[in-house]
PDB file of N, CA and C in Angstrom:
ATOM      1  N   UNK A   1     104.242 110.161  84.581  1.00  0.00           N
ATOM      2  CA  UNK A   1     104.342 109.270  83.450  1.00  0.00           C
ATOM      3  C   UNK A   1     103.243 108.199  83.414  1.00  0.00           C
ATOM      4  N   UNK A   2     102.708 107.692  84.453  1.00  0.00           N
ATOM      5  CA  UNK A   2     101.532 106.674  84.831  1.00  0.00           C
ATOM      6  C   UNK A   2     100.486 107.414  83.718  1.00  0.00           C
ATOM      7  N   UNK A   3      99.974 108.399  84.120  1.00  0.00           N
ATOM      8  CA  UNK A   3      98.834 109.248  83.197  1.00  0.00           C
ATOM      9  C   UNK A   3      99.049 108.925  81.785  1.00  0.00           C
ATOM     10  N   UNK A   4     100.392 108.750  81.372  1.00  0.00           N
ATOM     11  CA  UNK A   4     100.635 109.251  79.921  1.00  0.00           C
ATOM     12  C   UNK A   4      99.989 107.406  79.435  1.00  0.00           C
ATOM     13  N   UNK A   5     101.078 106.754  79.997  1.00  0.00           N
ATOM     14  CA  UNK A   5     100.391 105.393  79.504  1.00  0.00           C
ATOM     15  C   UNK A   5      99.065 104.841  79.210  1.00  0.00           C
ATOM     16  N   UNK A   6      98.403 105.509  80.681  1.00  0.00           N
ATOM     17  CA  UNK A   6      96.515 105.483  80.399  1.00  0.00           C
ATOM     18  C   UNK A   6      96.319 105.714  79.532  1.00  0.00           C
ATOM     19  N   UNK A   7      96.482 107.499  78.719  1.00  0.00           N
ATOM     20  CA  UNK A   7      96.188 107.924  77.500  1.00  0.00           C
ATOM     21  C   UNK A   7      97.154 107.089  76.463  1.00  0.00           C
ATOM     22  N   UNK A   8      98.021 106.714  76.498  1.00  0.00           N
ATOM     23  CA  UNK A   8      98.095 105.897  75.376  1.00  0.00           C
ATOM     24  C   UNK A   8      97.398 104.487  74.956  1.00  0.00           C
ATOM     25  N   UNK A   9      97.171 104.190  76.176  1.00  0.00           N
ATOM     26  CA  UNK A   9      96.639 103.313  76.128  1.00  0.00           C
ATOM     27  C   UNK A   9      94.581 103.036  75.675  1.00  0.00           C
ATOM     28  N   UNK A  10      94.303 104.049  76.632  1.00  0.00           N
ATOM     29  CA  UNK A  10      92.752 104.506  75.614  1.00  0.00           C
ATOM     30  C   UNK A  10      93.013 104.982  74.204  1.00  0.00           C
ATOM     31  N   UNK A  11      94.188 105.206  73.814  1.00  0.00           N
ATOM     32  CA  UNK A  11      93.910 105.674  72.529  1.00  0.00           C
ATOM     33  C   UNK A  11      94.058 104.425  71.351  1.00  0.00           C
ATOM     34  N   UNK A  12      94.787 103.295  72.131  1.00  0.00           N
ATOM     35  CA  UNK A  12      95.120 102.004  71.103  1.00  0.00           C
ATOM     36  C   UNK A  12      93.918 101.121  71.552  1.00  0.00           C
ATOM     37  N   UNK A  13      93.474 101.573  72.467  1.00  0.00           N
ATOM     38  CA  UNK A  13      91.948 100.587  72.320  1.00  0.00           C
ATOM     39  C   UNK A  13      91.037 101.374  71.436  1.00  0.00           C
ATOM     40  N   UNK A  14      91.020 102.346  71.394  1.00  0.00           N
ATOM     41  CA  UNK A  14      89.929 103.180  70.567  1.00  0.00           C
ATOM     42  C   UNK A  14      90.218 103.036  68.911  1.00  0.00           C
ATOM     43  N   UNK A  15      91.527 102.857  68.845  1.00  0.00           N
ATOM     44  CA  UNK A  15      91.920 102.209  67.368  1.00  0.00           C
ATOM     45  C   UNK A  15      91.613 101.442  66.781  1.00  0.00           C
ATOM     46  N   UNK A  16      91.175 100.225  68.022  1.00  0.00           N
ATOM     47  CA  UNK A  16      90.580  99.191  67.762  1.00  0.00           C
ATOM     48  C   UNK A  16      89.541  98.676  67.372  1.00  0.00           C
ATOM     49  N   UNK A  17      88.856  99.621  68.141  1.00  0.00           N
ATOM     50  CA  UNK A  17      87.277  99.926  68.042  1.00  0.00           C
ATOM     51  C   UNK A  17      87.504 100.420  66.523  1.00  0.00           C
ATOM     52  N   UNK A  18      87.781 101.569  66.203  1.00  0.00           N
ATOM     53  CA  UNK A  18      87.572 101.658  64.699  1.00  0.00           C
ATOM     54  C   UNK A  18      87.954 100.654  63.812  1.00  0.00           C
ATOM     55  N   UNK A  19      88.542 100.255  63.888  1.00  0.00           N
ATOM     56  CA  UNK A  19      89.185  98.595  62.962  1.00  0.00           C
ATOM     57  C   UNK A  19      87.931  98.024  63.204  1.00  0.00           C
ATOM     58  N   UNK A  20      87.622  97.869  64.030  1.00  0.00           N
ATOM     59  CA  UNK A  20      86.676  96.703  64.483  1.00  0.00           C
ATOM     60  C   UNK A  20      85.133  97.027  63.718  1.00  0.00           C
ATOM     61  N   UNK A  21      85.105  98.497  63.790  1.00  0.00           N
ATOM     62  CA  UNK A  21      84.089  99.338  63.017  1.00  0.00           C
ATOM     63  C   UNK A  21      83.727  99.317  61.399  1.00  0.00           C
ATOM     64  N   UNK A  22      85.159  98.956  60.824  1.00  0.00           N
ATOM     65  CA  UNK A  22      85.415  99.313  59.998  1.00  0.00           C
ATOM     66  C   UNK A  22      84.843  98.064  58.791  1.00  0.00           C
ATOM     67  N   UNK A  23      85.321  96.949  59.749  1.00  0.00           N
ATOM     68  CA  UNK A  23      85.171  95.084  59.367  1.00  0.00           C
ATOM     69  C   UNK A  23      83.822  94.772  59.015  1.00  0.00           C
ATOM     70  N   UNK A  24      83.215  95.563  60.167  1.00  0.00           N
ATOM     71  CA  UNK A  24      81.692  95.171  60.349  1.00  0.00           C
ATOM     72  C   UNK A  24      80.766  96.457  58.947  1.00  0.00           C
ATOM     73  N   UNK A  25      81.578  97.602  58.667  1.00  0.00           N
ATOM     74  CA  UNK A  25      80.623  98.168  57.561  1.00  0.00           C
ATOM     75  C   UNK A  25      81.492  97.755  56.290  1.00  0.00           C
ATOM     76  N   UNK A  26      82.347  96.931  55.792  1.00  0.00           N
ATOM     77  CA  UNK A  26      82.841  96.231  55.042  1.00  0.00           C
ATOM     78  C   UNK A  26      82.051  94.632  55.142  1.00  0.00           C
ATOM     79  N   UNK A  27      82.059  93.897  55.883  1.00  0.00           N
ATOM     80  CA  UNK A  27      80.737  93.201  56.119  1.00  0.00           C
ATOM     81  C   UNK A  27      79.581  93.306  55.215  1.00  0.00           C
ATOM     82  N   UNK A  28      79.084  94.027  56.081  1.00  0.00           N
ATOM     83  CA  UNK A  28      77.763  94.839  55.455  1.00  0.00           C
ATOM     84  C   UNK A  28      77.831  94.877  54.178  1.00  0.00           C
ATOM     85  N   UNK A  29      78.453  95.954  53.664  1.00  0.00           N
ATOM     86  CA  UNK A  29      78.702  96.243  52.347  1.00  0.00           C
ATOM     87  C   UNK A  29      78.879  95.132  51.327  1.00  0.00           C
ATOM     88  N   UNK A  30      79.643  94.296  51.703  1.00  0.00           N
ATOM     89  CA  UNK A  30      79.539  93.016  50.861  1.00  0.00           C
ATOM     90  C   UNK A  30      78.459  92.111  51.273  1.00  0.00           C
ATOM     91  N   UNK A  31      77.934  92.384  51.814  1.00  0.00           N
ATOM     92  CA  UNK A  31      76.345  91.031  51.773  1.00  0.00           C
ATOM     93  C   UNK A  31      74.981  91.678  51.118  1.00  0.00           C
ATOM     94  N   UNK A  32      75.415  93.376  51.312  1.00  0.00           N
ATOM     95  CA  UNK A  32      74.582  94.051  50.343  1.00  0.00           C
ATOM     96  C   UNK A  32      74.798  93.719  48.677  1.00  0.00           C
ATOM     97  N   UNK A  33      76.189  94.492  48.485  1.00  0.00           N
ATOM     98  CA  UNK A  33      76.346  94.075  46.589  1.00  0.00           C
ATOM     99  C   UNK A  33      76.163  92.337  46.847  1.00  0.00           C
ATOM    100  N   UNK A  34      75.675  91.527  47.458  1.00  0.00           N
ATOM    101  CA  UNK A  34      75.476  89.966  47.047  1.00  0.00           C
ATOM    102  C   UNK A  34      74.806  89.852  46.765  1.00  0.00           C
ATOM    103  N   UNK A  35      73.538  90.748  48.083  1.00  0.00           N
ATOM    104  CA  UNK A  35      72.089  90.932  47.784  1.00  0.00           C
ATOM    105  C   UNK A  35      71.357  91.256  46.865  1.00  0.00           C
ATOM    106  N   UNK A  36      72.256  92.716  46.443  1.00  0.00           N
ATOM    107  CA  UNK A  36      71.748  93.475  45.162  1.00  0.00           C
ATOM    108  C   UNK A  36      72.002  92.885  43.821  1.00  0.00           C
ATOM    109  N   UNK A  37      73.351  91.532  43.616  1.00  0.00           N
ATOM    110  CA  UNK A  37      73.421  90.698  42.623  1.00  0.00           C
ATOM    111  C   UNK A  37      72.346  89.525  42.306  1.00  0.00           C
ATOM    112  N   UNK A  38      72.212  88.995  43.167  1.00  0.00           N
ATOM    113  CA  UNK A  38      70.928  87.664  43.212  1.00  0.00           C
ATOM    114  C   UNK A  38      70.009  88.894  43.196  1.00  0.00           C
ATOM    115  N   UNK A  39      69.320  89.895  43.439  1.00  0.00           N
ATOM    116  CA  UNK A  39      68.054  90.551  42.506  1.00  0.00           C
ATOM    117  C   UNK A  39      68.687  90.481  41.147  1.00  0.00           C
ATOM    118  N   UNK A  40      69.109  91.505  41.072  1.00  0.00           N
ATOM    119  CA  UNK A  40      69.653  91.777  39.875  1.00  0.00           C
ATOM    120  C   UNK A  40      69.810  90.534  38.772  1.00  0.00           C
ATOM    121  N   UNK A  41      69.971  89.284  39.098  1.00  0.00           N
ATOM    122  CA  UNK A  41      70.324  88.248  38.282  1.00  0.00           C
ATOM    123  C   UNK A  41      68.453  87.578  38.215  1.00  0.00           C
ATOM    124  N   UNK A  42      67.981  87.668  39.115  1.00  0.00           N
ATOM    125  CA  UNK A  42      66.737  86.808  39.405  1.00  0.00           C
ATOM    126  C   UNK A  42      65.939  87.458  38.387  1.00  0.00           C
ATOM    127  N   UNK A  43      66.012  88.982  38.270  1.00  0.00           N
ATOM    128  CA  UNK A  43      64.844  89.921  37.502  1.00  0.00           C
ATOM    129  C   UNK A  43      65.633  89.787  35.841  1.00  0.00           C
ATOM    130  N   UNK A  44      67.107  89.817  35.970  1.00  0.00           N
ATOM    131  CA  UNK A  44      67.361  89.577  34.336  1.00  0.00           C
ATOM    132  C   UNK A  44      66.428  88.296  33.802  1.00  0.00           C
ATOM    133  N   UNK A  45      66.658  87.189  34.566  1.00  0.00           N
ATOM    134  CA  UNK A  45      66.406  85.892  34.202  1.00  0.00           C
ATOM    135  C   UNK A  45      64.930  85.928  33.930  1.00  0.00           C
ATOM    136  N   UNK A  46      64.021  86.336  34.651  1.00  0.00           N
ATOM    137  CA  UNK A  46      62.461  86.924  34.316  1.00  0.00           C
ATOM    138  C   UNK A  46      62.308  87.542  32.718  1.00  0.00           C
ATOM    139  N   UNK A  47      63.254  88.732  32.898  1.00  0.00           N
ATOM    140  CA  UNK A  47      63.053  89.375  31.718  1.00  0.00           C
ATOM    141  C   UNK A  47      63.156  88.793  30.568  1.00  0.00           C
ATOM    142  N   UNK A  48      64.536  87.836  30.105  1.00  0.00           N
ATOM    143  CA  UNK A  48      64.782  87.134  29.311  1.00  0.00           C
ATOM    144  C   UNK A  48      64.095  85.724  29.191  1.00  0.00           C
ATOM    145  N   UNK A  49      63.309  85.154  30.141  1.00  0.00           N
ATOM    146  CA  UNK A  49      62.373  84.615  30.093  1.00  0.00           C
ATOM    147  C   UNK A  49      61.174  84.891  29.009  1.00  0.00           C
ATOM    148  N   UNK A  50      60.532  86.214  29.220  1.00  0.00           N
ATOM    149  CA  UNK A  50      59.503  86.485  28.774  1.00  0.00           C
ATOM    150  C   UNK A  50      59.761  87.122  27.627  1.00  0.00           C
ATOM    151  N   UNK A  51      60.920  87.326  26.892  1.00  0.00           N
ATOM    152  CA  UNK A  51      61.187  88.166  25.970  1.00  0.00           C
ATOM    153  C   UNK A  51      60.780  86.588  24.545  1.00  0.00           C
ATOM    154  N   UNK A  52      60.267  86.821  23.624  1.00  0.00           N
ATOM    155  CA  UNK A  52      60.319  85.890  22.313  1.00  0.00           C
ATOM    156  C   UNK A  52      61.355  85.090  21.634  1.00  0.00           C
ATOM    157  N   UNK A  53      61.075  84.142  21.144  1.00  0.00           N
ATOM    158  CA  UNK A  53      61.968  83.169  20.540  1.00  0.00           C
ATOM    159  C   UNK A  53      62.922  83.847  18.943  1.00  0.00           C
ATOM    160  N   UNK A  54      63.791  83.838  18.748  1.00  0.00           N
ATOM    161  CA  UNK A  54      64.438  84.352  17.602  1.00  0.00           C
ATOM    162  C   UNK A  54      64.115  83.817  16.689  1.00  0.00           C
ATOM    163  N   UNK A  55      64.200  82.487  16.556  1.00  0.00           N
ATOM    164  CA  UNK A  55      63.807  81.446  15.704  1.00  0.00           C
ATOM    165  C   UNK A  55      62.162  81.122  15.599  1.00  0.00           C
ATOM    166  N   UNK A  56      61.537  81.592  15.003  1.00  0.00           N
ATOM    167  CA  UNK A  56      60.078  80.758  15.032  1.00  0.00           C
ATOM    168  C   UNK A  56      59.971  79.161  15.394  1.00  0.00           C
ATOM    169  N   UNK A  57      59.679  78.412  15.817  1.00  0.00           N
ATOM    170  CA  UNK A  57      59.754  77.019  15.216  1.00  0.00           C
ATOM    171  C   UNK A  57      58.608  76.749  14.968  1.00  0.00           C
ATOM    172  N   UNK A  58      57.359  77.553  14.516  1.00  0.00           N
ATOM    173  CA  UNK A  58      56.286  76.899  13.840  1.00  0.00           C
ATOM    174  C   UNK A  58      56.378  77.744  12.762  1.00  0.00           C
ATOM    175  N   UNK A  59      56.299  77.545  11.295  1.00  0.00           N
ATOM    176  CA  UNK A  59      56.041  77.444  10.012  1.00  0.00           C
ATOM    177  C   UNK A  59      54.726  78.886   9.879  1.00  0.00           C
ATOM    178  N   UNK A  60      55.814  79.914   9.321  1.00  0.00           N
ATOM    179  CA  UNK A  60      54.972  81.079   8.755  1.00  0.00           C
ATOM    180  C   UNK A  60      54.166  80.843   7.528  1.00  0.00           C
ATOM    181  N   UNK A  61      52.941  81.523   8.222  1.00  0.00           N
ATOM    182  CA  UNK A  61      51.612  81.558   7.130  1.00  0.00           C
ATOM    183  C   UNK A  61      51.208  80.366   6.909  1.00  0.00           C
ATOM    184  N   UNK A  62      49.911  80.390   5.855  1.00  0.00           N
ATOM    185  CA  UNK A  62      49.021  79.253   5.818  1.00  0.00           C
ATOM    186  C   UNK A  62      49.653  77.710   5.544  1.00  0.00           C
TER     187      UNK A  62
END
């Protein structure tokens, strides 16, 4: 019965390890889509920057 506990017991640490695995590519994953938002927002803001005024405000033609 000693044996059996070992193996149960490597097997609830190894559980752990995956939990623990799991945190860290959930982590990740969210500091990426943060990353990929601040581009994503920085290059809209460029674009709409450089895009023209709707409104003229200087006076068409002569």
């Amino acid at each position: 019965m000693p044996e059996r506990r070992v193996w149960v017991r490597f097997l609830a640490d190894r559980a752990g390890l995956v939990r623990s695995n799991e945190r860290m590519i959930l982590l990740f994953l969210l500091l990426l889509s943060i990353a990929a938002l601040a581009v994503f927002l920085h290059y809209t803001t460029l674009v709409l920057e450089g895009l023209p005024e709707p409104i003229p405000t200087e006076p068409i033609g002569p």
